[in-house]
Protein backbone atom coordinates (compact mmCIF):
# COMPACT_ATOMS: atom_id res chain seq x y z
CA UNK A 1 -33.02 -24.00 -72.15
CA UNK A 2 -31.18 -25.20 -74.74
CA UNK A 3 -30.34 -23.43 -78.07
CA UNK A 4 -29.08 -24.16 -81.44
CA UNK A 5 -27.16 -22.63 -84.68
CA UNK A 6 -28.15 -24.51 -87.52
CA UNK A 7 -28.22 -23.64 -91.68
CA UNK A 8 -31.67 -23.97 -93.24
CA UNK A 9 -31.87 -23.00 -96.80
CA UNK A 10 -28.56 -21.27 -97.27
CA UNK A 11 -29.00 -19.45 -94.55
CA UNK A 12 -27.79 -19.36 -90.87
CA UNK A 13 -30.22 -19.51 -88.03
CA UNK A 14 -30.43 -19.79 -84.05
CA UNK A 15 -33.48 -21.69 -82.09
CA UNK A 16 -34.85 -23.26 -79.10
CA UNK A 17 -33.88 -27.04 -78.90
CA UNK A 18 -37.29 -29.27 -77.86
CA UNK A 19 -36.69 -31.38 -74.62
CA UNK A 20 -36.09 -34.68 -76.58
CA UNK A 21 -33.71 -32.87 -79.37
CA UNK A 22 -36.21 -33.73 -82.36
CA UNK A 23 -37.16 -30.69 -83.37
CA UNK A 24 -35.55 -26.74 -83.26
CA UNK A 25 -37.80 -24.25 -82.40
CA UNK A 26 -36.14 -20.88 -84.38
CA UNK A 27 -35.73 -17.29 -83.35
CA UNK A 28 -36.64 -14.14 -84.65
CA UNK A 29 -33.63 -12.68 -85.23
CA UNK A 30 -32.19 -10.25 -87.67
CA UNK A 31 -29.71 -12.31 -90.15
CA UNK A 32 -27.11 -9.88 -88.50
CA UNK A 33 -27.90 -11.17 -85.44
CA UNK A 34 -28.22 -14.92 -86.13
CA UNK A 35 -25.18 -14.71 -87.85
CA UNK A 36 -23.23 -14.86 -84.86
CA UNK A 37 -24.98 -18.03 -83.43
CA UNK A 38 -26.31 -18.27 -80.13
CA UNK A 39 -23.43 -14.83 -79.50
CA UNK A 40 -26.40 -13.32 -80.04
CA UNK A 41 -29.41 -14.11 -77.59
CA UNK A 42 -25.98 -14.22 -74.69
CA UNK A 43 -25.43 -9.99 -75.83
CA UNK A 44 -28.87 -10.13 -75.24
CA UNK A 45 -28.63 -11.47 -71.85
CA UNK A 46 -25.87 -8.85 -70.77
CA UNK A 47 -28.55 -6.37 -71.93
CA UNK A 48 -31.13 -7.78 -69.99
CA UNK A 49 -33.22 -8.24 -72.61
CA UNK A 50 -35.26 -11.72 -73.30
CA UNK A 51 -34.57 -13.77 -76.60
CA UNK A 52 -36.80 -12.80 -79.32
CA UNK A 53 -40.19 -14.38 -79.88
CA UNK A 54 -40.85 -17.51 -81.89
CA UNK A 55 -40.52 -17.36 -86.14
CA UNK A 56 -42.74 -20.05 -87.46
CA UNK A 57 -43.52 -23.45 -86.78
CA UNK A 58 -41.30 -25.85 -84.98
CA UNK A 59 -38.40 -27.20 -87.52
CA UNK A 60 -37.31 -31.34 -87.15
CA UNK A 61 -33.59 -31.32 -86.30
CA UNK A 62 -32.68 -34.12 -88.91
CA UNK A 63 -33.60 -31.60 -91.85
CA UNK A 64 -31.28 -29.18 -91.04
CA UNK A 65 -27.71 -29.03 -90.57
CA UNK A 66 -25.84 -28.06 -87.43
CA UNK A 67 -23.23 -25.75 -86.48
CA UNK A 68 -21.64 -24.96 -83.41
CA UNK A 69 -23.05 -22.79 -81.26
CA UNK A 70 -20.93 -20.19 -81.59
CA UNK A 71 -19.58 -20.98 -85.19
CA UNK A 72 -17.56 -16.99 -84.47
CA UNK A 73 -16.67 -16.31 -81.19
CA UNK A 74 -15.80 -13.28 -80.61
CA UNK A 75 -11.95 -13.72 -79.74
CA UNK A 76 -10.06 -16.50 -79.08
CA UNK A 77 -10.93 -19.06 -77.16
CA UNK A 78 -9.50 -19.56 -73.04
CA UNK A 79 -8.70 -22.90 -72.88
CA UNK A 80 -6.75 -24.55 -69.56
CA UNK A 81 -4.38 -27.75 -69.45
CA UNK A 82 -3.87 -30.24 -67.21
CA UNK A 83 -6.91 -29.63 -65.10
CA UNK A 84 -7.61 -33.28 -63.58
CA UNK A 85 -5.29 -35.01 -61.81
CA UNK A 86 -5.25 -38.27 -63.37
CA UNK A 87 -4.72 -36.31 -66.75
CA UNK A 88 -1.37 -34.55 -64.93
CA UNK A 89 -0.29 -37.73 -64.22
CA UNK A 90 -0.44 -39.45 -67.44
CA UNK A 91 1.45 -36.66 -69.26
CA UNK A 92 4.02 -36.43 -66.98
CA UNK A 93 6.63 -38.13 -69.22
CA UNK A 94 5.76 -35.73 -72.00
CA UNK A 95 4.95 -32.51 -72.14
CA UNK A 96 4.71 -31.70 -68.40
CA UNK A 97 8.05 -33.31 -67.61
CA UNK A 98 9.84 -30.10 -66.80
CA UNK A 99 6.96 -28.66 -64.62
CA UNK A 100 4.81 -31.47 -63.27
CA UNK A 101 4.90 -30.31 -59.21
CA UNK A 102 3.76 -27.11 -60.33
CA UNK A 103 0.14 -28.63 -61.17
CA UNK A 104 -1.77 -27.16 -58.19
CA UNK A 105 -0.12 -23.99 -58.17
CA UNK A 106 -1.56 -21.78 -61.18
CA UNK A 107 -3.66 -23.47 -64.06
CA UNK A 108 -2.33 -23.68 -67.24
CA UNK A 109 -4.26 -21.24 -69.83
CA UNK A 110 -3.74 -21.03 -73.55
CA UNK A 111 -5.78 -20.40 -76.56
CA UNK A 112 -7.40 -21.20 -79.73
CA UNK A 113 -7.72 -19.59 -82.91
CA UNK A 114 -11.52 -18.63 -82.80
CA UNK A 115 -10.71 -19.93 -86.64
CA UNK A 116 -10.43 -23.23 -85.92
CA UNK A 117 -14.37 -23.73 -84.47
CA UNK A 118 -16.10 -26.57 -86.53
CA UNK A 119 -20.12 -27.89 -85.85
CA UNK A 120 -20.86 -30.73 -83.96
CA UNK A 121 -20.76 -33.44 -86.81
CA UNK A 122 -17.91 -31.22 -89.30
CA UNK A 123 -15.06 -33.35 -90.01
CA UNK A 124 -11.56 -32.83 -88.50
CA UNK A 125 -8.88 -32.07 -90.74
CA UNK A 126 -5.38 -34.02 -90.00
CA UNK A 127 -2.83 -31.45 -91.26
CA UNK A 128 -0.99 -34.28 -93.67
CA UNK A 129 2.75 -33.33 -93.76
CA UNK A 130 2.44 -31.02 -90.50
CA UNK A 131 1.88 -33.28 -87.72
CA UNK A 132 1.68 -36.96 -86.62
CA UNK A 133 0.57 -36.95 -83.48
CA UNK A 134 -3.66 -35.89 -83.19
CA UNK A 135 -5.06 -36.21 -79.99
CA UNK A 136 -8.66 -35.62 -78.83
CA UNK A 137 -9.54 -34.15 -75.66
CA UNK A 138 -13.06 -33.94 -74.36
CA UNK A 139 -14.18 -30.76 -72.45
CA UNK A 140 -16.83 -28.93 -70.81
CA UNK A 141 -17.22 -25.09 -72.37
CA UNK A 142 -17.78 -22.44 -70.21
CA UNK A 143 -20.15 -19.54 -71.48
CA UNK A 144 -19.41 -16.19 -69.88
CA UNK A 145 -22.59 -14.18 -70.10
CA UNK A 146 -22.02 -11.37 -67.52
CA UNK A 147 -18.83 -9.47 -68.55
CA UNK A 148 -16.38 -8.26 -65.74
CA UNK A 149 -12.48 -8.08 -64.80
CA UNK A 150 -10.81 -9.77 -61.31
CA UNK A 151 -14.08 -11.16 -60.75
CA UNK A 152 -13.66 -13.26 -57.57
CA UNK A 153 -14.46 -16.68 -57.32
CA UNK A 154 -17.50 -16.25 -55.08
CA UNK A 155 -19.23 -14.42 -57.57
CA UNK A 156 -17.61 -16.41 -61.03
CA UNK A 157 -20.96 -18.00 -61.66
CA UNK A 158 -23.06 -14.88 -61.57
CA UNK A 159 -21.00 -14.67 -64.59
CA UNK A 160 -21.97 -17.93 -66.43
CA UNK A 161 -24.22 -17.75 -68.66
CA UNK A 162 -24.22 -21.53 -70.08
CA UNK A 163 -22.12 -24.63 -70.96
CA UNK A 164 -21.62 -26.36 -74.36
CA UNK A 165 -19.17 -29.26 -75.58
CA UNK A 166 -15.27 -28.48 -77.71
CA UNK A 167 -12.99 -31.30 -78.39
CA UNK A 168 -9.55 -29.80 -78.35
CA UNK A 169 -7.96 -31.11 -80.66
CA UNK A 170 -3.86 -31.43 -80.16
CA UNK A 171 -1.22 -31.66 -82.51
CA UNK A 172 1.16 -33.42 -79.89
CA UNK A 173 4.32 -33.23 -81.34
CA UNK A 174 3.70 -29.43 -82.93
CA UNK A 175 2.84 -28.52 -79.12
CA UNK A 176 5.97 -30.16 -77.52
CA UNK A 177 8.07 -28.39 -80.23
CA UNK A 178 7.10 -24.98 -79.91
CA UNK A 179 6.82 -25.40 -75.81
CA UNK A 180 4.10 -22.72 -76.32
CA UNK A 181 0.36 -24.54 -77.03
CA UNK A 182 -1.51 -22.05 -79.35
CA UNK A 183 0.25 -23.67 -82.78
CA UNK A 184 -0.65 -27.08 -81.97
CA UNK A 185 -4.08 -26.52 -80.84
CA UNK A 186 -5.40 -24.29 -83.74
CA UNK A 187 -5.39 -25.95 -86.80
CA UNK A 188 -8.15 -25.36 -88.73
CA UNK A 189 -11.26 -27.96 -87.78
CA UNK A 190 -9.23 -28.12 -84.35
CA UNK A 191 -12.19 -27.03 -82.54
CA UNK A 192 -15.41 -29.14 -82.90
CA UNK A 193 -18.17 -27.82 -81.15
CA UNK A 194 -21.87 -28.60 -80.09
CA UNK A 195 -24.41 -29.42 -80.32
CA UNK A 196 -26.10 -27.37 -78.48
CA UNK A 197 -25.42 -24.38 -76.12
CA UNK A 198 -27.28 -24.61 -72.65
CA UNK A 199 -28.10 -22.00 -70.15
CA UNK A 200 -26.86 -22.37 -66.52
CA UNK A 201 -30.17 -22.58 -64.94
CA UNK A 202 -30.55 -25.87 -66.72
CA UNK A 203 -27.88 -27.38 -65.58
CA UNK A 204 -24.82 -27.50 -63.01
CA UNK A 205 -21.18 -27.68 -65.13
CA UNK A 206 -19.53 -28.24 -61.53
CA UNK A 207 -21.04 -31.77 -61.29
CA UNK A 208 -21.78 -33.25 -65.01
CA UNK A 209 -20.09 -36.72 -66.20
CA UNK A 210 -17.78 -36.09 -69.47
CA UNK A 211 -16.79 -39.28 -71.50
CA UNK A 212 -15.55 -40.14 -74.83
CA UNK A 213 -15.31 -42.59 -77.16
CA UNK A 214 -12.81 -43.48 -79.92
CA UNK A 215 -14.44 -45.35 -82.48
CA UNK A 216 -16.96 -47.02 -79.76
CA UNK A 217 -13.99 -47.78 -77.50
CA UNK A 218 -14.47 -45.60 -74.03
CA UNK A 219 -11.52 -43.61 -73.44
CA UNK A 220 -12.03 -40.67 -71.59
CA UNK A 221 -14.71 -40.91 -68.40
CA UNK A 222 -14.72 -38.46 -65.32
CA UNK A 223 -16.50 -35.88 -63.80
CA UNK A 224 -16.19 -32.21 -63.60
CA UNK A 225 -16.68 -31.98 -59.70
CA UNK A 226 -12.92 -33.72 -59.86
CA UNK A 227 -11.67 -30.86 -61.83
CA UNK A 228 -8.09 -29.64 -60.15
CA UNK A 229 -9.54 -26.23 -60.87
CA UNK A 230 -13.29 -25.67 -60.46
CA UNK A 231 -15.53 -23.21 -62.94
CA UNK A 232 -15.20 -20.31 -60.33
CA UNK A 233 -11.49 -20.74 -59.80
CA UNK A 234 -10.88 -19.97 -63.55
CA UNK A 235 -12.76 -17.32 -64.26
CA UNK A 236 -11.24 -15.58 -61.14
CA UNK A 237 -7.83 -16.70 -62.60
CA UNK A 238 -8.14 -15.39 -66.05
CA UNK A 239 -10.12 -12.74 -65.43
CA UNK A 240 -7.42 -11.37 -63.19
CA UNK A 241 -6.13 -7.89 -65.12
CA UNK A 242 -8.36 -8.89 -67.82
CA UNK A 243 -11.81 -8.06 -68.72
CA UNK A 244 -13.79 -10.71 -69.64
CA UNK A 245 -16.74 -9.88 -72.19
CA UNK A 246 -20.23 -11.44 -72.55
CA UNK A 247 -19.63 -14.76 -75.17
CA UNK A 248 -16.11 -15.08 -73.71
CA UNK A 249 -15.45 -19.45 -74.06
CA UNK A 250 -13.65 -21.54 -71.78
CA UNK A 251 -12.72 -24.63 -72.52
CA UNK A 252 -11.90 -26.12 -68.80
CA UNK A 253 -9.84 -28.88 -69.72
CA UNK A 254 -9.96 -32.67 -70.32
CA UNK A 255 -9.92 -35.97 -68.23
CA UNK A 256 -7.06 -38.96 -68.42
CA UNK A 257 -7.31 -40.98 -71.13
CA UNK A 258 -5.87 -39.12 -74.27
CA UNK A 259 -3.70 -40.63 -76.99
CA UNK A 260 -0.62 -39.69 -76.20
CA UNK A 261 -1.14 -40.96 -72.19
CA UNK A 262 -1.23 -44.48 -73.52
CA UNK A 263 1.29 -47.28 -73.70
CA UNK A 264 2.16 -47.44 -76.66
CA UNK A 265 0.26 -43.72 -77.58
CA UNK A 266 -2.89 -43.69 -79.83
CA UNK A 267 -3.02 -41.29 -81.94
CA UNK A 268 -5.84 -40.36 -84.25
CA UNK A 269 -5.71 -41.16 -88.10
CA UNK A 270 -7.86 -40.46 -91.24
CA UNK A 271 -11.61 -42.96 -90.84
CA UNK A 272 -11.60 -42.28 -87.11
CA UNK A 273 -14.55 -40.93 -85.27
CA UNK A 274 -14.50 -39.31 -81.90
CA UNK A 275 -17.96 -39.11 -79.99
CA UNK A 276 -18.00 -37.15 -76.57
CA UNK A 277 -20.72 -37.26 -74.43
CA UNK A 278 -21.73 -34.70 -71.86
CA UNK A 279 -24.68 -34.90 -69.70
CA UNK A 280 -27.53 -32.11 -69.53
CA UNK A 281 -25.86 -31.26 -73.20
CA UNK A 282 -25.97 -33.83 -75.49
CA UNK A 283 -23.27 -35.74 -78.15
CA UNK A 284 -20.67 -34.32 -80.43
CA UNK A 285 -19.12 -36.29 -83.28
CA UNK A 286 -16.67 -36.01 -86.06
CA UNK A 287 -14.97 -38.33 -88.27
CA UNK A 288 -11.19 -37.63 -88.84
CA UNK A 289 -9.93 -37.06 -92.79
């Protein structure tokens, strides 16, 4: 299935997505509840219980207006670098300079602010005065829906409870300068994400084609079966010593063909639109300002 957090009349509200994306199909959920977006119907999972029933008739998507999923995660959000190797390889003049054999040894895992989470057509902020040098990175998101701690990687997708779509956005030169990721990659609007949220059994996130555009021109295209580290291997990693909880996000990194791995690099600037493209989820797309 695939589910929705949309704003209909002022207020916030979280529904089943029809098979060809015209219409939303909304929940009955307290406004507590649909508050936290589709956070929700996955605490409702861990609890074994179903999602609620229907509440009213079915709702055209075009009339509403969509936000991301999970417009308040819970805590910040596991996100992991350099996880193809094409990507490694064209940032190994840059910010991976000082550590590039270590790519298969451990993945790379930072975070973002759980502040910085924008819908799936918001516009991205460029932080004037702060930083030149916006990238986009396309990414599969990981929804944990079974909470647990050094969960092993032959039962990490036991754990999953769906997939979704982030583009994490990078200041480039704020993350070289600090050597430590989290400034650069929480900005507010850093963290565009939809449109939809879709449950595992609908879909395989070891083996779906991710590809972006930058203003129509195809930048980013690979799969995530060619991912250095695979879905199990990083929930095992990061859940090792940690408990993960049920709405836990993990962003699991992005394919070559960023900005900065260009020659000369391409950064983003105000008028630009990125459009990512993930199959069995759908299209997010925001316009730089």
């Amino acid at each position: 299935m695939r589910f929705a957090c949309f704003e209909l009349d002022g207020a916030r509200r979280v529904g089943v997505v029809s098979d060809d994306g015209l219409h939303i199909q909304a929940l009955a959920l307290s406004a507590p509840e649909a508050h936290l977006g589709v956070l929700a119907l996955v605490e409702r999972s861990a609890q074994g219980l179903a999602p609620p029933p229907h509440d009213g008739a079915p709702i055209p998507t075009d009339t509403v207006r969509l936000e991301a999923p999970f417009p308040l995660p819970r805590r910040n959000i596991w996100c992991v670098g350099r996880n193809y190797h094409a990507h490694a390889k064209e940032l190994q003049a840059s910010v991976f300079k000082d550590n590039s054999a270590a790519v298969e040894a451990w993945p790379i895992v930072f975070t973002k602010v759980p502040e910085c989470v924008v819908g799936p057509t918001d516009v991205v902020h460029i932080p004037h005065g702060v930083s030149e040098q916006i990238d986009y990175e396309a990414e599969l998101l990981i929804v944990i829906g079974k909470g647990g701690k050094n969960i092993s990687a032959k039962d990490a997708m036991q754990h999953v409870w769906g997939y979704s779509i982030v583009n994490d956005v990078t200041a480039r030169d704020v993350q070289m300068r600090h050597q430590q990721w989290d400034l650069g990659k929480s900005f507010d609007t850093f963290c565009p994400m939809g449109p939809w949220a879709v449950t595992a059994q609908a879909m395989d996130g070891n083996a779906v084609q991710v590809r972006c555009w930058v203003n129509g021109d195809l930048r980013q295209d690979a799969n995530t079966a060619n991912l250095i580290f695979g879905i199990p291997t990083l929930i095992e990693t990061i859940s090792r010593g940690i408990t993960l909880l049920p709405g836990d996000l993990i962003a699991s990194g992005t394919p070559a063909g960023v900005g900065m791995g260009m020659k000369p690099p391409q950064y983003l600037k105000a008028g630009d639109t990125v459009r990512i493209e993930i199959e069995g989820i759908g299209v997010l797309e925001n316009r730089m300002v």
